[in-house]
C-alpha atoms as a PDB file:
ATOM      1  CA  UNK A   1      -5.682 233.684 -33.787  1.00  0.00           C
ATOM      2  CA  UNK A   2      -8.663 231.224 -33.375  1.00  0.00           C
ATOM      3  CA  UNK A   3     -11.932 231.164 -35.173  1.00  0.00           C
ATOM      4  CA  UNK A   4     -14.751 229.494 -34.221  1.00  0.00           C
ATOM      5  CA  UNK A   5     -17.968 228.763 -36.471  1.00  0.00           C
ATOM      6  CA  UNK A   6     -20.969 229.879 -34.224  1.00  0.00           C
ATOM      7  CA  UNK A   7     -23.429 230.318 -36.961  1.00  0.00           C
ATOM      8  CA  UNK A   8     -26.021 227.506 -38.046  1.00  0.00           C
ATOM      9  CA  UNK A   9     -24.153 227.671 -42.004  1.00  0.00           C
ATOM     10  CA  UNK A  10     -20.661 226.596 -42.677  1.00  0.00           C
ATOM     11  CA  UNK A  11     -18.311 229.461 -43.777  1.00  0.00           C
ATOM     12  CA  UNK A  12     -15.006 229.979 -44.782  1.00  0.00           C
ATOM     13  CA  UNK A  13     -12.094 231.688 -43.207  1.00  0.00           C
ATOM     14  CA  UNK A  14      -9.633 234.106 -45.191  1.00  0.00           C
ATOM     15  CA  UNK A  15      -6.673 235.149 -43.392  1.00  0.00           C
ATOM     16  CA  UNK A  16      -5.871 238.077 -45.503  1.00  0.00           C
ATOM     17  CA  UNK A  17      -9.102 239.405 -44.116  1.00  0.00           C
ATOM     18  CA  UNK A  18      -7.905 240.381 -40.883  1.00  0.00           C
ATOM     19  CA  UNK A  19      -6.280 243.518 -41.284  1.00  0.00           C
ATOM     20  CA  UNK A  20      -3.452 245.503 -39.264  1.00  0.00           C
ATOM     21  CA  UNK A  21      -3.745 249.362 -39.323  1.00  0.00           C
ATOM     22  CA  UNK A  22      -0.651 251.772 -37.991  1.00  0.00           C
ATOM     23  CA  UNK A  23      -0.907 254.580 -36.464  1.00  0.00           C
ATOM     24  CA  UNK A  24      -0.933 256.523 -39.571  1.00  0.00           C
ATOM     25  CA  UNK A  25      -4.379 254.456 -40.257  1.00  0.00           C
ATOM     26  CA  UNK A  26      -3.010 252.427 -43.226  1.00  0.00           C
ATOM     27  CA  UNK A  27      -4.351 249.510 -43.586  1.00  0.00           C
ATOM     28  CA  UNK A  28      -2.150 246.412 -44.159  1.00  0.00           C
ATOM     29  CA  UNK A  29      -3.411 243.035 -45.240  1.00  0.00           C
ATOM     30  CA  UNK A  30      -1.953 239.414 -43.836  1.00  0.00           C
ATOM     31  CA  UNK A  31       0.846 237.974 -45.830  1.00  0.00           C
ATOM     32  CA  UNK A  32      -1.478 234.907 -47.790  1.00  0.00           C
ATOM     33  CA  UNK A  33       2.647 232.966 -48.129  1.00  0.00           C
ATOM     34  CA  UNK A  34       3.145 232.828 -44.393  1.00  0.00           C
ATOM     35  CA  UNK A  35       0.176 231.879 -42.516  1.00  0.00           C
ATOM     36  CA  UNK A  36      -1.095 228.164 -42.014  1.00  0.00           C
ATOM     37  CA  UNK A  37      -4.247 226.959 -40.969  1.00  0.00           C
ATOM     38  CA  UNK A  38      -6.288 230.141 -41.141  1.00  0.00           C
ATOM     39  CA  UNK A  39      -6.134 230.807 -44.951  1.00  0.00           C
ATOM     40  CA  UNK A  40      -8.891 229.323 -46.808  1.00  0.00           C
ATOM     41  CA  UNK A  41     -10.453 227.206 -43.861  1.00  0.00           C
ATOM     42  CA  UNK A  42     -13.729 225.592 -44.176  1.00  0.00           C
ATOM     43  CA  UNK A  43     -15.527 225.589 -40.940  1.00  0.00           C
ATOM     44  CA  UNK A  44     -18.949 223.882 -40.282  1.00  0.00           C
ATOM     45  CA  UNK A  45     -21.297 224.846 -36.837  1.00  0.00           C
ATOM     46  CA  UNK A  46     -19.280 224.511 -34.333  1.00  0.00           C
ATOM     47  CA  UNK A  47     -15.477 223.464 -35.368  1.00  0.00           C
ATOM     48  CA  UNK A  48     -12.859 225.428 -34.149  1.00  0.00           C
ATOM     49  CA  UNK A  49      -9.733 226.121 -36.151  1.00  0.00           C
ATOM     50  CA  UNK A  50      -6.194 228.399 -34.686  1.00  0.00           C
ATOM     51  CA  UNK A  51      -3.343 229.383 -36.266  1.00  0.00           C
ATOM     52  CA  UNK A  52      -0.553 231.964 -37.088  1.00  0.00           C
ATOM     53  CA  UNK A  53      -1.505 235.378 -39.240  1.00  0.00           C
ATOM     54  CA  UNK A  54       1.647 237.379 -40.165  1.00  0.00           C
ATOM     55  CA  UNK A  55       1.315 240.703 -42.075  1.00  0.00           C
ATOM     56  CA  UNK A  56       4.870 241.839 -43.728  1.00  0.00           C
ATOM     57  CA  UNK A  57       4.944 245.645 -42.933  1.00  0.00           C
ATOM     58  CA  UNK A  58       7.940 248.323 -43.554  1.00  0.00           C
ATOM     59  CA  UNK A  59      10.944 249.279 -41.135  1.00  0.00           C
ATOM     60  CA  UNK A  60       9.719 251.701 -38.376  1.00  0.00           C
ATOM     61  CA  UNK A  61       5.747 250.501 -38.660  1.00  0.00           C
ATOM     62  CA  UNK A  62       3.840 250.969 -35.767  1.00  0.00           C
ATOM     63  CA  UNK A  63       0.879 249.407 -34.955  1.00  0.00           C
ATOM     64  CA  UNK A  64      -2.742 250.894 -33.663  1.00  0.00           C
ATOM     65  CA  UNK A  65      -5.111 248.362 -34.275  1.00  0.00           C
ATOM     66  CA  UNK A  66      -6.195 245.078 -36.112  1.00  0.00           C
ATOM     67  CA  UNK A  67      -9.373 245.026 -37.724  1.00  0.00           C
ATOM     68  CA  UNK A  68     -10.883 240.874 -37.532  1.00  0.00           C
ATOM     69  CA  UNK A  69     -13.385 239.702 -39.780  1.00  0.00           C
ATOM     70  CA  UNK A  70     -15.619 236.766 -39.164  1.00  0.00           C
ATOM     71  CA  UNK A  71     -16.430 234.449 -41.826  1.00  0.00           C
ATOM     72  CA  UNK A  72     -17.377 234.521 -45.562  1.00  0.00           C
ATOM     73  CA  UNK A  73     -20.713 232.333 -45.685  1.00  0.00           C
END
């Protein structure tokens, strides 16, 4: 995933945030232990930030949708 600041503030980016629905429309959040550069990022106007965002779901899960949020100002 990559984030990108285009506000005028800086703001932070949560990866357990972005969430991963099935088709069952439960909502999962990202595993906080096993992503990198995306949990807890400070961003100022205009920096750009990527990285992995892994959610940990059960045997037979299938996925509908993700749900991204932008960032926490």
């Amino acid at each position: 995933m990559q984030v990108e600041n285009i506000g005028s503030d800086p703001g932070e980016v949560f990866a357990t945030n972005q969430y991963l629905f099935d088709t069952s429309n439960r909502k999962f959040e990202a595993d906080s232990s096993s992503t990198d550069a995306l949990f807890f990022q400070q961003l100022n106007p205009g920096q750009k930030v990527s990285g992995k965002v892994i959610w940990r779901v059960p045997g037979g899960f299938e996925p509908d949708h993700l749900e991204p949020h932008d960032l926490c100002l």
